[in-house]
N, C-alpha and C. Protein backbone atom coordinates (compact mmCIF):
# COMPACT_ATOMS: atom_id res chain seq x y z
N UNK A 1 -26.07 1.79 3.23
CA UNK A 1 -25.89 0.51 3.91
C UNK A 1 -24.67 -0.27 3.41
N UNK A 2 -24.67 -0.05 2.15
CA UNK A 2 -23.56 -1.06 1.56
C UNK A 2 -22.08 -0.57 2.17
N UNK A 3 -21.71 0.58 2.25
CA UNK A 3 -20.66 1.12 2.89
C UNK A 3 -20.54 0.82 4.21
N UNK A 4 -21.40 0.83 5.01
CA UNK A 4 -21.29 0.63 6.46
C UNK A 4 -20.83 -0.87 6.69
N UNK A 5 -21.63 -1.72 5.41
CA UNK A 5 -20.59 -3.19 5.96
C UNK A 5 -19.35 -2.97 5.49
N UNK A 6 -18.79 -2.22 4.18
CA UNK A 6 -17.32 -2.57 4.08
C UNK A 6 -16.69 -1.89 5.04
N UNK A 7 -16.88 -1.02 5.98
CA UNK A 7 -16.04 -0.58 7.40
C UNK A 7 -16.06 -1.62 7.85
N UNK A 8 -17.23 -2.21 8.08
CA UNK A 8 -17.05 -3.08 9.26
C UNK A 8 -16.29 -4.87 9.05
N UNK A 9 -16.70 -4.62 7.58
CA UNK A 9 -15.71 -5.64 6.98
C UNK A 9 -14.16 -5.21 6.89
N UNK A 10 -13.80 -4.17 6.74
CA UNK A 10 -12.59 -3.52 7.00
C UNK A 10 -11.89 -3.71 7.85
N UNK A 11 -13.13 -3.44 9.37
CA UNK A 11 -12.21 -3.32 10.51
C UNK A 11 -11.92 -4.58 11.30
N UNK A 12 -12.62 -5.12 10.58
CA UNK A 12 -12.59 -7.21 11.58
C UNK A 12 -11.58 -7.85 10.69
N UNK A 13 -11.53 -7.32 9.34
CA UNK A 13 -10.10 -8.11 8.45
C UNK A 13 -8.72 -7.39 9.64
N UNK A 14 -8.51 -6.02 9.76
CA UNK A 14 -7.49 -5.62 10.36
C UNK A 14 -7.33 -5.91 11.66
N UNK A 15 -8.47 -6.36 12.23
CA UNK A 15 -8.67 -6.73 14.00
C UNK A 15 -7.99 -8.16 14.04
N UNK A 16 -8.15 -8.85 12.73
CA UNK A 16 -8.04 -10.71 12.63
C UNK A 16 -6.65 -10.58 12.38
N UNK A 17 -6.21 -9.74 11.50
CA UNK A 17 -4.92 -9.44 10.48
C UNK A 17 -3.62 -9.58 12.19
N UNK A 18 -4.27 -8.23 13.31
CA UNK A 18 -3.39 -7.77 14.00
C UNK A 18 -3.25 -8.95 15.08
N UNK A 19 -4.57 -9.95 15.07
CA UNK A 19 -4.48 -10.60 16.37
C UNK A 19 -3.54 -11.59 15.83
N UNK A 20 -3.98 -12.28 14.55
CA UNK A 20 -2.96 -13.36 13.96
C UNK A 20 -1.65 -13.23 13.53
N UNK A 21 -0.96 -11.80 13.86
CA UNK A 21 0.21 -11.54 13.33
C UNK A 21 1.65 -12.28 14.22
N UNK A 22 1.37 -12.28 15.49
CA UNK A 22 1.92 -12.54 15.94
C UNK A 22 2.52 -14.11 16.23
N UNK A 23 1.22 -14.70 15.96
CA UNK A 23 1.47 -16.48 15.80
C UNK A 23 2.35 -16.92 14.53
N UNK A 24 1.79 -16.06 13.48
CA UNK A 24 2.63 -16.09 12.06
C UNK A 24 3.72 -16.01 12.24
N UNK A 25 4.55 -15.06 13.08
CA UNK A 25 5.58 -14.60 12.87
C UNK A 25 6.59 -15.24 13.51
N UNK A 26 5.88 -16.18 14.84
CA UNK A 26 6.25 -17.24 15.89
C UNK A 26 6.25 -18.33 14.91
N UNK A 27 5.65 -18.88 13.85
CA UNK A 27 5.59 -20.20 13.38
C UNK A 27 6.76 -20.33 13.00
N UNK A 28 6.90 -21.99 13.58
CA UNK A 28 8.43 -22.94 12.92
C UNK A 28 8.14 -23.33 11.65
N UNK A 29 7.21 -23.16 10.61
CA UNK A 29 7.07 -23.28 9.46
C UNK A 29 7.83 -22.41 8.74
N UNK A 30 8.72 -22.55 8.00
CA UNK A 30 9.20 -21.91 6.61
C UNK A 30 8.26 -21.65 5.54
N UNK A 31 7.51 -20.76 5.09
CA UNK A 31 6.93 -20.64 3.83
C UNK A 31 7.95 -20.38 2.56
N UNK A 32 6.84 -21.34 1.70
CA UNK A 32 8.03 -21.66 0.41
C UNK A 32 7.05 -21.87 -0.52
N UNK A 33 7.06 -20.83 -1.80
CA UNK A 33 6.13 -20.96 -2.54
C UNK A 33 6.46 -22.11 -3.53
N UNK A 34 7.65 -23.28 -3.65
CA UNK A 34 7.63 -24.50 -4.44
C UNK A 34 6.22 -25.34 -3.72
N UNK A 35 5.79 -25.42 -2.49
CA UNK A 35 4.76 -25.92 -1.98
C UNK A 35 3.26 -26.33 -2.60
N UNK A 36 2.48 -26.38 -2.59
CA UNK A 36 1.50 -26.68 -2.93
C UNK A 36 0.51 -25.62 -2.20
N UNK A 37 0.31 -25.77 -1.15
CA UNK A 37 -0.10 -24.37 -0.76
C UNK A 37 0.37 -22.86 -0.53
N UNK A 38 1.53 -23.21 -1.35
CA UNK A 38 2.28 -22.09 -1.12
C UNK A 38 2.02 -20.82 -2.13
N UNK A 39 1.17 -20.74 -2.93
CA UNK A 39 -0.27 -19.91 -4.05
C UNK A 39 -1.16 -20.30 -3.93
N UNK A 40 -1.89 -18.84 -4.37
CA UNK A 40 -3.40 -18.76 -4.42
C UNK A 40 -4.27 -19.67 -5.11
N UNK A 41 -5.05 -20.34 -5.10
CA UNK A 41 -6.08 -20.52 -6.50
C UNK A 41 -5.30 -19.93 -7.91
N UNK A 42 -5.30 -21.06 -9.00
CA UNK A 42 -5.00 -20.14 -10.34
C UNK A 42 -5.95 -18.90 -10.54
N UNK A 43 -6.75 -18.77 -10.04
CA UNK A 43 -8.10 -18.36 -10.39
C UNK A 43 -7.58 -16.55 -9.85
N UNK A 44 -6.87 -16.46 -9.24
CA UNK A 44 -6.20 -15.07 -8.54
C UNK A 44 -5.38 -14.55 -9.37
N UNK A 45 -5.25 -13.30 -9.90
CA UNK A 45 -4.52 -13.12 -10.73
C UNK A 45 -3.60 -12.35 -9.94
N UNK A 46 -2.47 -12.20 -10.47
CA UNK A 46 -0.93 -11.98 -9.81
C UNK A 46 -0.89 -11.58 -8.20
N UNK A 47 -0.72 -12.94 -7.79
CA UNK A 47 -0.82 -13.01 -6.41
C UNK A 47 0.81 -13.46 -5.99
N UNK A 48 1.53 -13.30 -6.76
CA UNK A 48 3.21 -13.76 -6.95
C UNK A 48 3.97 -13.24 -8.28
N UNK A 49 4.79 -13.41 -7.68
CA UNK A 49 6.17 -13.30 -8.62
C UNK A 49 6.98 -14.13 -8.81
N UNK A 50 8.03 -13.90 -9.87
CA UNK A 50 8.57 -15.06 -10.11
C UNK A 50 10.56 -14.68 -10.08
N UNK A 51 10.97 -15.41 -9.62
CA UNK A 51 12.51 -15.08 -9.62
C UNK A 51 13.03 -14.68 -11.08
N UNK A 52 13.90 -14.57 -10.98
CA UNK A 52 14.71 -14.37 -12.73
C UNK A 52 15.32 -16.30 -13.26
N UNK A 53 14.63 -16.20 -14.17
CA UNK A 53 14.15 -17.24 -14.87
C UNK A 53 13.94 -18.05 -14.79
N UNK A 54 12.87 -18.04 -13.73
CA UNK A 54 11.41 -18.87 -13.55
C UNK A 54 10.62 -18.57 -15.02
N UNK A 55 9.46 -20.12 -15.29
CA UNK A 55 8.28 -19.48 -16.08
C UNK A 55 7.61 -20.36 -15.68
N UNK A 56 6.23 -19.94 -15.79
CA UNK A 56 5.30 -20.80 -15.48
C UNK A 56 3.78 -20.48 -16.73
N UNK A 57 3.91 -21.47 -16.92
CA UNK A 57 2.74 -21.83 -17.76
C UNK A 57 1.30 -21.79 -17.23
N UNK A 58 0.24 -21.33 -17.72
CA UNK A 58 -1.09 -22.12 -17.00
C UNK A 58 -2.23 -22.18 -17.81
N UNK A 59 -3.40 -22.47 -17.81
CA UNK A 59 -4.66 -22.46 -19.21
C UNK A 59 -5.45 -23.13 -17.92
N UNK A 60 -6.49 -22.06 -18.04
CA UNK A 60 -7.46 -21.87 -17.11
C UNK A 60 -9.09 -21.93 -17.77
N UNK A 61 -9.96 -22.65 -17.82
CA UNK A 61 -11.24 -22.84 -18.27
C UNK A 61 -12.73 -22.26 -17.08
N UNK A 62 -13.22 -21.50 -18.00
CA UNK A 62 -14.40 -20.57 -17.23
C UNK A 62 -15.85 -20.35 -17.98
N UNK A 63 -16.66 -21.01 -17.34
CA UNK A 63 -17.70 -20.69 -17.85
C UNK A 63 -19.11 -20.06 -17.00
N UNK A 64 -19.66 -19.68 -17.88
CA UNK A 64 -20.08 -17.93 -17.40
C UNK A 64 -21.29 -17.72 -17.52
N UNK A 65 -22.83 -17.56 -16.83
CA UNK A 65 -24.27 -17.98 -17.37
C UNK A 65 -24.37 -16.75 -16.97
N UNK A 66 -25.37 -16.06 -18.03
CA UNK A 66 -25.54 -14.90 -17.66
C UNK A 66 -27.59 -14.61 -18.17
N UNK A 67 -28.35 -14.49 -16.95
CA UNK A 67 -29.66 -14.15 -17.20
C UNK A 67 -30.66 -12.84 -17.35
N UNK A 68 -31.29 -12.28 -18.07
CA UNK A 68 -32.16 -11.44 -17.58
C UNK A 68 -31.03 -10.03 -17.80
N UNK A 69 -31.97 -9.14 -17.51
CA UNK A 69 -31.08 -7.82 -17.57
C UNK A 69 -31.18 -7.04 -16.21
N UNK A 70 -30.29 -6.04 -15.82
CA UNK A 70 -29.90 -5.72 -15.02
C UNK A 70 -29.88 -4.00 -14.88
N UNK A 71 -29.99 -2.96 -14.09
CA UNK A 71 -29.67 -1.43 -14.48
C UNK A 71 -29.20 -1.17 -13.07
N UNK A 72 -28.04 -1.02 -12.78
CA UNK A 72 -27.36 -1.36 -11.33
C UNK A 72 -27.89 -2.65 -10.47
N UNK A 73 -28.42 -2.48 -9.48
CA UNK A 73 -28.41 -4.04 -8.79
C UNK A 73 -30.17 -4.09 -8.70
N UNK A 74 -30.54 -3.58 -9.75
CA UNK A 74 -32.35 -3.65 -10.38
C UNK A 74 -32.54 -4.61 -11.08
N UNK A 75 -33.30 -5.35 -11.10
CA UNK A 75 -33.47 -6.16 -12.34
C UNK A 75 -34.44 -5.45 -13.43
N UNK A 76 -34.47 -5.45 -14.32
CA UNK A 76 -35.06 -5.02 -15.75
C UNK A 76 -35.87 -5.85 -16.50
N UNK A 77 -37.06 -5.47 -16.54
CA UNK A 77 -37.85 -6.71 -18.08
C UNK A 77 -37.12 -6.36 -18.97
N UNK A 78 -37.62 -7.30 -20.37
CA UNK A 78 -37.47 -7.28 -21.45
C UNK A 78 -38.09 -5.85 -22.04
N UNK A 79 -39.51 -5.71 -21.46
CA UNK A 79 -40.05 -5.05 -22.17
C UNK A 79 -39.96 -3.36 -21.88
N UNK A 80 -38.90 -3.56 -20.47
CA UNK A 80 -38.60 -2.04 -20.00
C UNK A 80 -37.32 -1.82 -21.25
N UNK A 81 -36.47 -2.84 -21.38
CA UNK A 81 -35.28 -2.35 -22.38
C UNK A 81 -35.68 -2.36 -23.95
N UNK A 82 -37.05 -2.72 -24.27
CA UNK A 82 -37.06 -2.56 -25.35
C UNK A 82 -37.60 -1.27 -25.94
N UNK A 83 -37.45 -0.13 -24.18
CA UNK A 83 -38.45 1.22 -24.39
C UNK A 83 -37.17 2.09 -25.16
N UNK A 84 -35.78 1.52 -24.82
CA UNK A 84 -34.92 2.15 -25.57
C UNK A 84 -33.89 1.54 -26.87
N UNK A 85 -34.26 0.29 -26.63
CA UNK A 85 -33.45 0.07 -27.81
C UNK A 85 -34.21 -1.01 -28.35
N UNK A 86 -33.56 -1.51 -29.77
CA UNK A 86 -34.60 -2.59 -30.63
C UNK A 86 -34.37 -3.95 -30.57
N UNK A 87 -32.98 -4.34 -29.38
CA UNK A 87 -33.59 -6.10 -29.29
C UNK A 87 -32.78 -5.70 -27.51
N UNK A 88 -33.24 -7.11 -26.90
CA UNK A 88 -32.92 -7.54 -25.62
C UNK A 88 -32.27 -8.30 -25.45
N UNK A 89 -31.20 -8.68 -24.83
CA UNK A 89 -31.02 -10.03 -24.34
C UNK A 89 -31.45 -10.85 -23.86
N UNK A 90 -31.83 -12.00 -23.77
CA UNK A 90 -32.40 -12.77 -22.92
C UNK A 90 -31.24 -13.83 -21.68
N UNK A 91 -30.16 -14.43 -22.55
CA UNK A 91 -29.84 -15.17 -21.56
C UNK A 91 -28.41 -15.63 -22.57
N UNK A 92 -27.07 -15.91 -22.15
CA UNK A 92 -26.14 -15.82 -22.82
C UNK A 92 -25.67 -16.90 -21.55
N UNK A 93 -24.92 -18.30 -22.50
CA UNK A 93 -23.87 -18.95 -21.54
C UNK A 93 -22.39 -18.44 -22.66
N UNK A 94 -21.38 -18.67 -22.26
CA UNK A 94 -20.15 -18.68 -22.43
C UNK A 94 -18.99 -19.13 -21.81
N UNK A 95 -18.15 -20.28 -22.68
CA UNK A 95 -17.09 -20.67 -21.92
C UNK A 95 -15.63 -20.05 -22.97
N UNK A 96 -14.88 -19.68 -21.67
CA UNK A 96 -13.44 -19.17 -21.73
C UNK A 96 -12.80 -20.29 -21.65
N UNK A 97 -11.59 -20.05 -22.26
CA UNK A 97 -10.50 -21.04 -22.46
C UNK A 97 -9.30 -19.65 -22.32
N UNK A 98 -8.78 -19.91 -21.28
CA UNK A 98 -7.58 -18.68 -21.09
C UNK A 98 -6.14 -19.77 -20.94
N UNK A 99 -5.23 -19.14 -21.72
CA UNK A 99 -4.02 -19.66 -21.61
C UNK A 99 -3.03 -18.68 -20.96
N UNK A 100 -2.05 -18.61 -20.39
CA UNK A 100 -1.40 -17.52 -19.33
C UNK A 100 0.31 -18.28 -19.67
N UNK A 101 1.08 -17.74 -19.54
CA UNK A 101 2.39 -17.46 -19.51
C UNK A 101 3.31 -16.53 -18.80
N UNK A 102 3.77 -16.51 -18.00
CA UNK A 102 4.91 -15.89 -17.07
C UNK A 102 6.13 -16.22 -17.03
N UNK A 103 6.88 -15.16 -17.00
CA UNK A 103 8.88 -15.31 -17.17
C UNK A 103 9.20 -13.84 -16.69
């Protein structure tokens, strides 16, 4: 099942891709990545490039809750993982602090 949606998610991105190509290509807009919408979310990782000597700085904060255990897209007791090993997890938060640099 899971495959049959990414075709079909496949084929409606390339159906949308081919119908909208043509308006894009007609627009009196200039794209210019000094813009504001002119990148992704920081959150995208290398979704651009940068000219010769450009840099851009960035520090990005993420935090991350993580519950219960998992054995592909199963959920797991405690007491099934403790048939193989001697402790469990129960529940883990964590925050990232990422700093990034580009040149």
């Amino acid at each position: 099942m899971p495959k049959r949606i990414l075709v079909i998610f496949s084929l409606s991105l390339l159906l949308n891709l081919l119908l909208l190509a043509p308006s894009i290509a007609d627009s009196d807009v200039d794209w210019d990545g000094d813009r504001a919408d002119g990148h992704a979310p920081i959150g995208v990782m290398g979704e651009h490039t940068h000219k010769a000597g450009e840099t851009m700085l960035s520090y990005r904060f993420m935090t991350m809750d993580m519950d219960g255990n998992r054995d592909g897209s199963s959920s797991v007791s405690n007491e099934d993982v403790l048939q193989d090993f001697m402790v469990t997890p129960t529940d883990m938060r964590m925050d990232m602090h990422m700093f990034g640099a580009m040149f």
